[in-house]
C-alpha atoms as a PDB file:
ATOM      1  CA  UNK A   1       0.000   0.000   0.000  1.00  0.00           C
ATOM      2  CA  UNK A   2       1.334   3.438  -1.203  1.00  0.00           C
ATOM      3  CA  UNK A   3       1.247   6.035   1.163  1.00  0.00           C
ATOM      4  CA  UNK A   4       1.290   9.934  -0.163  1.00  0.00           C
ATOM      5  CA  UNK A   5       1.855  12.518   2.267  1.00  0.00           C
ATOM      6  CA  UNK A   6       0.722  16.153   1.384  1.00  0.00           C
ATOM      7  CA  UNK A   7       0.804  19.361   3.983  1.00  0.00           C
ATOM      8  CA  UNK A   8      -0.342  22.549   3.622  1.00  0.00           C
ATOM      9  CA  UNK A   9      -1.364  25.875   5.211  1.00  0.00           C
ATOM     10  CA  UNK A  10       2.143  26.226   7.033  1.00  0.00           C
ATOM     11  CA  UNK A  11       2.703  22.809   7.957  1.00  0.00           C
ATOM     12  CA  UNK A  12       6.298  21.430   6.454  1.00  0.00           C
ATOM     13  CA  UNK A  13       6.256  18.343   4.522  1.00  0.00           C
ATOM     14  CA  UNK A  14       8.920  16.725   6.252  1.00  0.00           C
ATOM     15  CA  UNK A  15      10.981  13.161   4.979  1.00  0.00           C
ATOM     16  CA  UNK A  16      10.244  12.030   9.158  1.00  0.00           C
ATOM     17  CA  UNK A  17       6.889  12.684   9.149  1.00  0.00           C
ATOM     18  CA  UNK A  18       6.282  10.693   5.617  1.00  0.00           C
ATOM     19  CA  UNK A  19       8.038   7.640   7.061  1.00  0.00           C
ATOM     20  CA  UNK A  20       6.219   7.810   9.997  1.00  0.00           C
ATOM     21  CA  UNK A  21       2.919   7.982   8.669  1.00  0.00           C
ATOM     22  CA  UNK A  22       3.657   4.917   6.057  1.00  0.00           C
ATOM     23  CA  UNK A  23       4.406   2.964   9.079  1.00  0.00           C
ATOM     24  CA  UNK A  24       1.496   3.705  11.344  1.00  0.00           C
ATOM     25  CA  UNK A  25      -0.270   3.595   8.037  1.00  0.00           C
ATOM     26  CA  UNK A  26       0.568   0.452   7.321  1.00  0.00           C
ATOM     27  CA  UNK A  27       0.686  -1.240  10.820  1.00  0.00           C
ATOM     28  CA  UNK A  28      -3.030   0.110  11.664  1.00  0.00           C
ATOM     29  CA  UNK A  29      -4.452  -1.097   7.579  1.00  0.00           C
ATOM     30  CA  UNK A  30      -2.582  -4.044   7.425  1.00  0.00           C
ATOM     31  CA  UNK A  31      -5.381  -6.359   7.432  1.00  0.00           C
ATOM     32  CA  UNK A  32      -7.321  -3.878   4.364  1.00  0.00           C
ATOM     33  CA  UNK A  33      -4.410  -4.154   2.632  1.00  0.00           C
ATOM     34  CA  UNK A  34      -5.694  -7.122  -0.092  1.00  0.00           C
ATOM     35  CA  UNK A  35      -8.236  -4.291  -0.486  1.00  0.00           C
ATOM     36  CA  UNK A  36      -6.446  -0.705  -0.460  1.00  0.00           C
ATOM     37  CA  UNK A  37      -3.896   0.282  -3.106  1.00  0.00           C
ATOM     38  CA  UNK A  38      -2.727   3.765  -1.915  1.00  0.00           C
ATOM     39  CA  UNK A  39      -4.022   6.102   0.870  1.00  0.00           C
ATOM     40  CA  UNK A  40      -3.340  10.189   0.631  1.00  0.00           C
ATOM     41  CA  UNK A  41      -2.696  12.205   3.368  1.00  0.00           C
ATOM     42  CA  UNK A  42      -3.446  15.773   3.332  1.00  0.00           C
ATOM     43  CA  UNK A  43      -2.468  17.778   6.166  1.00  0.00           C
ATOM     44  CA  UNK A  44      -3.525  20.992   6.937  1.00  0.00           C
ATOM     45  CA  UNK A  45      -3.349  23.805   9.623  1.00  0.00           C
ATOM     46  CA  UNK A  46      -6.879  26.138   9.833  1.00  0.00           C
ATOM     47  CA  UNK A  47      -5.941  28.809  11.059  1.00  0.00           C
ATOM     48  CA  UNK A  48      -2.281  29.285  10.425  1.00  0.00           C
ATOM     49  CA  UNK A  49      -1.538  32.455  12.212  1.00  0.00           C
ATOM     50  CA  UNK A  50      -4.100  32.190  14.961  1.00  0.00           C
ATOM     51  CA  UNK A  51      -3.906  28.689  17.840  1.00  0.00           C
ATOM     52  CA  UNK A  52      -7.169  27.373  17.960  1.00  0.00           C
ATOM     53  CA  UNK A  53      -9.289  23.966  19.794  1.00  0.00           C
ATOM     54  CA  UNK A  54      -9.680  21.990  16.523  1.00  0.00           C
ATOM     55  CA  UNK A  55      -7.213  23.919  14.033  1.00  0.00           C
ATOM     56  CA  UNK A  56      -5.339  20.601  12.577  1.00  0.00           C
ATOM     57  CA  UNK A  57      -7.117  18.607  10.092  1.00  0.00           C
ATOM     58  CA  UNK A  58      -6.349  15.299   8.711  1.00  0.00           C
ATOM     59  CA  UNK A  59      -8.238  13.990   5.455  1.00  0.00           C
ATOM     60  CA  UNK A  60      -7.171  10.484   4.337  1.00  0.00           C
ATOM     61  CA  UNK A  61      -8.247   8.985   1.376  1.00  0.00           C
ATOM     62  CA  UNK A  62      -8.181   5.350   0.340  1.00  0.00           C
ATOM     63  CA  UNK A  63      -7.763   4.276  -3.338  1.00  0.00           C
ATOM     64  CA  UNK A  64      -9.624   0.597  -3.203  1.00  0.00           C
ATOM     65  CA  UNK A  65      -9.183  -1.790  -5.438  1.00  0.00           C
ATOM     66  CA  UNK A  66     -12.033  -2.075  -8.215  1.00  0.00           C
ATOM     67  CA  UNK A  67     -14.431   0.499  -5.739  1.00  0.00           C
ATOM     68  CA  UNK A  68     -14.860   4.060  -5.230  1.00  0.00           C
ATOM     69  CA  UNK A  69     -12.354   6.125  -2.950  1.00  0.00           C
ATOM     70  CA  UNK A  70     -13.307   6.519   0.315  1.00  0.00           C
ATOM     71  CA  UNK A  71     -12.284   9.555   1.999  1.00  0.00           C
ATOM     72  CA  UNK A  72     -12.839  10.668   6.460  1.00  0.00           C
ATOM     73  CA  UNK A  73     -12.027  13.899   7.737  1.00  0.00           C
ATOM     74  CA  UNK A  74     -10.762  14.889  11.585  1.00  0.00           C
ATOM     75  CA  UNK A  75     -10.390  18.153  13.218  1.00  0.00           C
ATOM     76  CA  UNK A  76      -8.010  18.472  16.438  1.00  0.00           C
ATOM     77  CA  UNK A  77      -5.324  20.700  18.258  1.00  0.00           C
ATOM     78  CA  UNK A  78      -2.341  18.868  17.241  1.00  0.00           C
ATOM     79  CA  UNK A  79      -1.365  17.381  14.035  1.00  0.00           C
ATOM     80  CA  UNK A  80      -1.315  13.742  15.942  1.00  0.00           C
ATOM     81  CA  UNK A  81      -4.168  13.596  17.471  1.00  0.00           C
ATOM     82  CA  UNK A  82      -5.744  14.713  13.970  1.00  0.00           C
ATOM     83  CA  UNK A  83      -4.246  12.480  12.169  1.00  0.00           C
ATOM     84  CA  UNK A  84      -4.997   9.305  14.949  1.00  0.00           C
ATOM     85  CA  UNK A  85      -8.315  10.744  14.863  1.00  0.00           C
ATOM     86  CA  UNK A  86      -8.643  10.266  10.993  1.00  0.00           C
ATOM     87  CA  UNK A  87      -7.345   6.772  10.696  1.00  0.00           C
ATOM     88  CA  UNK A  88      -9.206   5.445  13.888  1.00  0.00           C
ATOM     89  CA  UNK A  89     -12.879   6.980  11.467  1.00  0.00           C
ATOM     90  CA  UNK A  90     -11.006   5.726   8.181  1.00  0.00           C
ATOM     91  CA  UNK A  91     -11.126   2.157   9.949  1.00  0.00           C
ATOM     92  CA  UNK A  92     -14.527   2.428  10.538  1.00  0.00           C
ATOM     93  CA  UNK A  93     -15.404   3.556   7.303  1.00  0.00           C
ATOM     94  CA  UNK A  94     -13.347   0.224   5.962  1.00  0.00           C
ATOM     95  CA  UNK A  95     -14.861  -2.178   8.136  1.00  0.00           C
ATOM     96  CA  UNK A  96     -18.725  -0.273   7.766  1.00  0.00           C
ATOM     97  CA  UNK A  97     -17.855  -0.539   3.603  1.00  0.00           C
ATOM     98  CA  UNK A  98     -15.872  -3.362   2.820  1.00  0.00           C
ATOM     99  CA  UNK A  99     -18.302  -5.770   5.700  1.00  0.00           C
ATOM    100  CA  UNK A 100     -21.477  -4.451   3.695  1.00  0.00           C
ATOM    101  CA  UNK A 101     -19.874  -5.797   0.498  1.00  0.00           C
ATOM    102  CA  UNK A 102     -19.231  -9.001   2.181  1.00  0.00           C
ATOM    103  CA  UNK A 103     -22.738  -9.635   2.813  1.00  0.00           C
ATOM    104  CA  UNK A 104     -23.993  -8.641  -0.324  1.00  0.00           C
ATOM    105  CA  UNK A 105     -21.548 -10.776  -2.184  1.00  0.00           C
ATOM    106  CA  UNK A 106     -22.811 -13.864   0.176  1.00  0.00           C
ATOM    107  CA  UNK A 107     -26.240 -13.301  -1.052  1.00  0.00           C
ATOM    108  CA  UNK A 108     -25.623 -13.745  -4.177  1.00  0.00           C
ATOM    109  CA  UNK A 109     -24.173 -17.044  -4.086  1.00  0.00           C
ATOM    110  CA  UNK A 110     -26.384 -20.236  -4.967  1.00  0.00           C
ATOM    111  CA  UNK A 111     -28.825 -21.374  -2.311  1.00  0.00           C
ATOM    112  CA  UNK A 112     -30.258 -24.801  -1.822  1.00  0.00           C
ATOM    113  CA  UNK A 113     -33.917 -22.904  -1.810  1.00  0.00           C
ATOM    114  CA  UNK A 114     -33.502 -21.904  -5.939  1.00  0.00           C
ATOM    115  CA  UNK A 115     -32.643 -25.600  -6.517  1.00  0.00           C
ATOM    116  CA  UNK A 116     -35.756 -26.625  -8.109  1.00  0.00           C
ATOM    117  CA  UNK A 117     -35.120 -30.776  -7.616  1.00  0.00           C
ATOM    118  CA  UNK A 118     -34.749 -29.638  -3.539  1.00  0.00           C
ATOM    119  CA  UNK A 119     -38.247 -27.129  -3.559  1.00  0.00           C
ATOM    120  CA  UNK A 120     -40.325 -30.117  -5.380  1.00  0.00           C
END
């Protein structure tokens, strides 16, 4: 899984804080990872002049394979708990998406109860 790290809004795009973000990336993902084939980062700071409660913001977005990009937002004082934040929703949004396509994929397998030999 590719990870792509983007800042903006006065935060530096540093080498450290790309290599540390593919790890924890890929340590808390690793069991979407059949399923995910790059995830951007995008970093930002609100207000970058002014401190504020929730100033950070993390958006990660998750290239799947064959599926739509799914994409969480999280606002918080520091640029770690933002981007926790974000990955802790994005793995809710995988396991909410990607167990919904399970199920739907089980129901469309064959069923003894269309077997006409088995109904008569």
């Amino acid at each position: 899984m590719l990870v792509q790290v983007n800042t903006g809004n006065g935060l530096e795009n540093k080498e450290a804080l790309e290599r540390w973000a593919d790890e924890f990336l890929n340590e808390a993902l690793a069991r979407f990872n059949q399923e995910i084939t790059r995830i951007e980062v995008q970093l930002t700071d609100e207000n970058s002049v002014k401190n504020g409660a929730a100033d950070r913001r993390c958006m990660l977005e998750a290239r799947l394979n064959g599926h739509a990009p799914l994409a969480v937002n999280h606002h918080a004082a520091t640029q770690d708990e933002a981007f926790r934040g974000a990955t802790q929703r994005l793995i809710n949004l995988l396991d909410h998406t990607l167990g919904k396509l399970d199920r739907h994929e089980h129901r469309a397998r064959e069923t003894i109860r269309k077997d006409p030999s088995i109904v008569e």
